[in-house]
C-alpha atoms as a PDB file:
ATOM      1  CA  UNK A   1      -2.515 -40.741 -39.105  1.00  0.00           C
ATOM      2  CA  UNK A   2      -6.033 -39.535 -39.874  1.00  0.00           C
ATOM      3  CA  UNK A   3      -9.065 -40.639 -40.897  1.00  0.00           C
ATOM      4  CA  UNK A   4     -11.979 -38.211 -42.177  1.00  0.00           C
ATOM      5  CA  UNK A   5     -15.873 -39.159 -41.600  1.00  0.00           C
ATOM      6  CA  UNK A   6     -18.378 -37.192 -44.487  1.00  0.00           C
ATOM      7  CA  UNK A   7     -21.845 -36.680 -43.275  1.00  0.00           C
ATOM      8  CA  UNK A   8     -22.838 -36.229 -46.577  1.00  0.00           C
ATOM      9  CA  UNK A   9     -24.686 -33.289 -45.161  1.00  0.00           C
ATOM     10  CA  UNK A  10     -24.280 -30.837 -42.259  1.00  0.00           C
ATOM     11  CA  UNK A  11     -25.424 -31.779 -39.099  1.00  0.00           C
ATOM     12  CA  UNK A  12     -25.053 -30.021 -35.621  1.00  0.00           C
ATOM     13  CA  UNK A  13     -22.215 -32.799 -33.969  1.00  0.00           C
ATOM     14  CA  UNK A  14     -23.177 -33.469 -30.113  1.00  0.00           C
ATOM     15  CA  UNK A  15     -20.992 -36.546 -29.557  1.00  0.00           C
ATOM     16  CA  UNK A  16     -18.418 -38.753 -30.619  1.00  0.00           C
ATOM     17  CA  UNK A  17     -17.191 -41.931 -29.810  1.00  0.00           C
ATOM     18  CA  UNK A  18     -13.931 -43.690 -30.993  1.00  0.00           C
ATOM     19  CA  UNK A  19     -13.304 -47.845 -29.795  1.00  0.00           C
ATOM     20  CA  UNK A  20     -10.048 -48.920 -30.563  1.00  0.00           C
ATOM     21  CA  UNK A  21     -11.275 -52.479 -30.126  1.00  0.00           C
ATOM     22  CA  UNK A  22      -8.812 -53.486 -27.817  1.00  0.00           C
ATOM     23  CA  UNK A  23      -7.740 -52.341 -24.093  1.00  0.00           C
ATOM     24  CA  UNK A  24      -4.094 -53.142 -25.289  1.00  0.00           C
ATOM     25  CA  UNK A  25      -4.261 -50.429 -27.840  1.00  0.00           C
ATOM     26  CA  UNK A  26      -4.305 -47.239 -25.963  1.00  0.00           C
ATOM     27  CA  UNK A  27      -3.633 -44.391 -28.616  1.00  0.00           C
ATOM     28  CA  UNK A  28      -2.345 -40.932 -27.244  1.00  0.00           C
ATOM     29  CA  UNK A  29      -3.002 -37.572 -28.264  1.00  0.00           C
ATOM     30  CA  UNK A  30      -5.700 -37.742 -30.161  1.00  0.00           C
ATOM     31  CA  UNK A  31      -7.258 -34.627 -31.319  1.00  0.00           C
ATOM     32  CA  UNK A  32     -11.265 -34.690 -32.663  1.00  0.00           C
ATOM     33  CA  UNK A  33     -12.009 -31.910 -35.378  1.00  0.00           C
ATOM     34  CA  UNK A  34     -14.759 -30.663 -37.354  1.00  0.00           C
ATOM     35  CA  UNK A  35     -15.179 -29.084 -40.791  1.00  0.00           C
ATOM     36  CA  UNK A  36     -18.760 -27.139 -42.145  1.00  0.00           C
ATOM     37  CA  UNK A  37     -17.692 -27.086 -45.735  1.00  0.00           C
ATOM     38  CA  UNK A  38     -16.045 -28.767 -48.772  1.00  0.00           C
ATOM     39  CA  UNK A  39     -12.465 -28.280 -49.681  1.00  0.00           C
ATOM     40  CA  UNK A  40      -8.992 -28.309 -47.972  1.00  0.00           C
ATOM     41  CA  UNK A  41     -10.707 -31.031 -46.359  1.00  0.00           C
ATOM     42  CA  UNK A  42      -7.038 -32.822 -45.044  1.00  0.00           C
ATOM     43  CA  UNK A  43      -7.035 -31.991 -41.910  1.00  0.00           C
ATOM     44  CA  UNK A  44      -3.233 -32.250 -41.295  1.00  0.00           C
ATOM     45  CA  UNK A  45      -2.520 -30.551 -44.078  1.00  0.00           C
ATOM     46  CA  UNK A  46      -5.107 -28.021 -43.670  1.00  0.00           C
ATOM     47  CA  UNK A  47      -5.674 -27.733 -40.111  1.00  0.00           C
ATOM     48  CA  UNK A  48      -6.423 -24.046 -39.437  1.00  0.00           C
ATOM     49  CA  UNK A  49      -9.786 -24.574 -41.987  1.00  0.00           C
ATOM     50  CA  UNK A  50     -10.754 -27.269 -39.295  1.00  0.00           C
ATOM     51  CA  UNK A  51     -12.438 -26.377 -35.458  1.00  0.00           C
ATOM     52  CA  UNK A  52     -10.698 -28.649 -32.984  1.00  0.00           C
ATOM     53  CA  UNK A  53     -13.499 -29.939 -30.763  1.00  0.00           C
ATOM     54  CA  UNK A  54     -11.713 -32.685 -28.331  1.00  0.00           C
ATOM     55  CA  UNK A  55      -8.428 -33.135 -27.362  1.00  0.00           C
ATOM     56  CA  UNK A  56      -6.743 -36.142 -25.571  1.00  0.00           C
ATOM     57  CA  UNK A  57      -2.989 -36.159 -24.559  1.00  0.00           C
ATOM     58  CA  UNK A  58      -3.624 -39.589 -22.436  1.00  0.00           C
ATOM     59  CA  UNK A  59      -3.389 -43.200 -23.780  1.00  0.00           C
ATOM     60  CA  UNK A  60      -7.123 -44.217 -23.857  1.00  0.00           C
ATOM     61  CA  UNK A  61      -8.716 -47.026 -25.314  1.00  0.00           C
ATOM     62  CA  UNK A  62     -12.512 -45.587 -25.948  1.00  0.00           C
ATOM     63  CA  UNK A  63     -13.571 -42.303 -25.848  1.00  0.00           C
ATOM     64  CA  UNK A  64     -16.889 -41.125 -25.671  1.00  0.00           C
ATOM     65  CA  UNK A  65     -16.714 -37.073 -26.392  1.00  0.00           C
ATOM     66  CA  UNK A  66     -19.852 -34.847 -25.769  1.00  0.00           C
ATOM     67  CA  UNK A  67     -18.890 -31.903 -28.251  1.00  0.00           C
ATOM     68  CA  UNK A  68     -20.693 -29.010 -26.673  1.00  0.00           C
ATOM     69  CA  UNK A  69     -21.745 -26.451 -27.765  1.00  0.00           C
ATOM     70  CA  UNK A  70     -22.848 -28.591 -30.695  1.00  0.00           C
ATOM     71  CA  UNK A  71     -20.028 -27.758 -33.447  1.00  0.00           C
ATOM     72  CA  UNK A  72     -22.255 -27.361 -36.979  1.00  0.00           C
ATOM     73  CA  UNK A  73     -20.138 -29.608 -39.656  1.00  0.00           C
ATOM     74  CA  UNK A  74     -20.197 -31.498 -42.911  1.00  0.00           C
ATOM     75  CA  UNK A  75     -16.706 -33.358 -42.149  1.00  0.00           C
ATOM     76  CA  UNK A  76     -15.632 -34.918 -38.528  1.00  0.00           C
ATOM     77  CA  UNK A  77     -12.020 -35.791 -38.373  1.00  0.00           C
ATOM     78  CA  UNK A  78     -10.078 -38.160 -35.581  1.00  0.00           C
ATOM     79  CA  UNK A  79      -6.484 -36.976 -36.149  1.00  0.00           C
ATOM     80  CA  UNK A  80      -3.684 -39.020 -33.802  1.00  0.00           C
ATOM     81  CA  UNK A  81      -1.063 -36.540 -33.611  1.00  0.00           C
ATOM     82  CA  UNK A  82       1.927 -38.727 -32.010  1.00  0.00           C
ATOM     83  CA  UNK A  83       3.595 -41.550 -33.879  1.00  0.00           C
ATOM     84  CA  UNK A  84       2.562 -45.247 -34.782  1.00  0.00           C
ATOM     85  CA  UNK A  85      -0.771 -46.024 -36.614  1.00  0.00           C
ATOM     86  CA  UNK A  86      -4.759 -45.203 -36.081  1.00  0.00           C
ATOM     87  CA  UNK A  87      -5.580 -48.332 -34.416  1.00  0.00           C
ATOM     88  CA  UNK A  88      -9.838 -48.289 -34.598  1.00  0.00           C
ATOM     89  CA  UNK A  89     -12.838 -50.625 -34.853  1.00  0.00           C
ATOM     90  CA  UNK A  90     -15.201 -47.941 -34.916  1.00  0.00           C
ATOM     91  CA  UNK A  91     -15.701 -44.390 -34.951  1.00  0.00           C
ATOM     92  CA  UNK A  92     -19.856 -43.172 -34.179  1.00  0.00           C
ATOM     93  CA  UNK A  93     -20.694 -39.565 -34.541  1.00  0.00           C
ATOM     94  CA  UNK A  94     -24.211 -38.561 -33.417  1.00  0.00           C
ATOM     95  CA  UNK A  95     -26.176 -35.206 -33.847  1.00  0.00           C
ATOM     96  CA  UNK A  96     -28.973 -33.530 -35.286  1.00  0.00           C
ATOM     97  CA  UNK A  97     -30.037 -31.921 -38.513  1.00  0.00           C
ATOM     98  CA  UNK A  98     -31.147 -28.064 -38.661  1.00  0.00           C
END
């Protein structure tokens, strides 16, 4: 399960944050990637055109990720890469432009 955030335009990424909305849904390995450009934007099916920026084997139910050095992107992607669903209630991403 993915999901795929577009920034519309590229932006230097210096944190993310991910709430699942509920401390009884803790997801595990959950991998946070990042993307400067259009096309083969599915990032399971096209992962080596993305730059993973987090990774998270443990069962968490909020993460707040500081993404340094700053990772330049168009496209942030939160990618959980063990079974059952992508449980979230919100998904921030915070930088700034060039």
């Amino acid at each position: 399960m993915w999901i795929r955030i577009d920034l519309v335009d590229n932006y230097f990424v210096t944190e993310v944050n991910i709430v699942t909305g509920s401390p009884f849904v803790a997801m595990t390995r959950i991998n946070i990637l990042t993307k400067p450009d259009t096309g083969n934007v599915n990032p399971v099916n096209h992962k080596s055109y993305w730059k993973s920026v987090y990774y998270e084997e443990s069962g968490l139910s909020e993460w707040n990720v500081d993404i340094r050095p700053a990772s330049y992107s168009l496209y942030v992607a939160v990618v959980r890469e063990s079974y059952g669903g992508l449980t979230l209630s919100e998904v921030e991403v915070f930088g700034y432009g060039e």
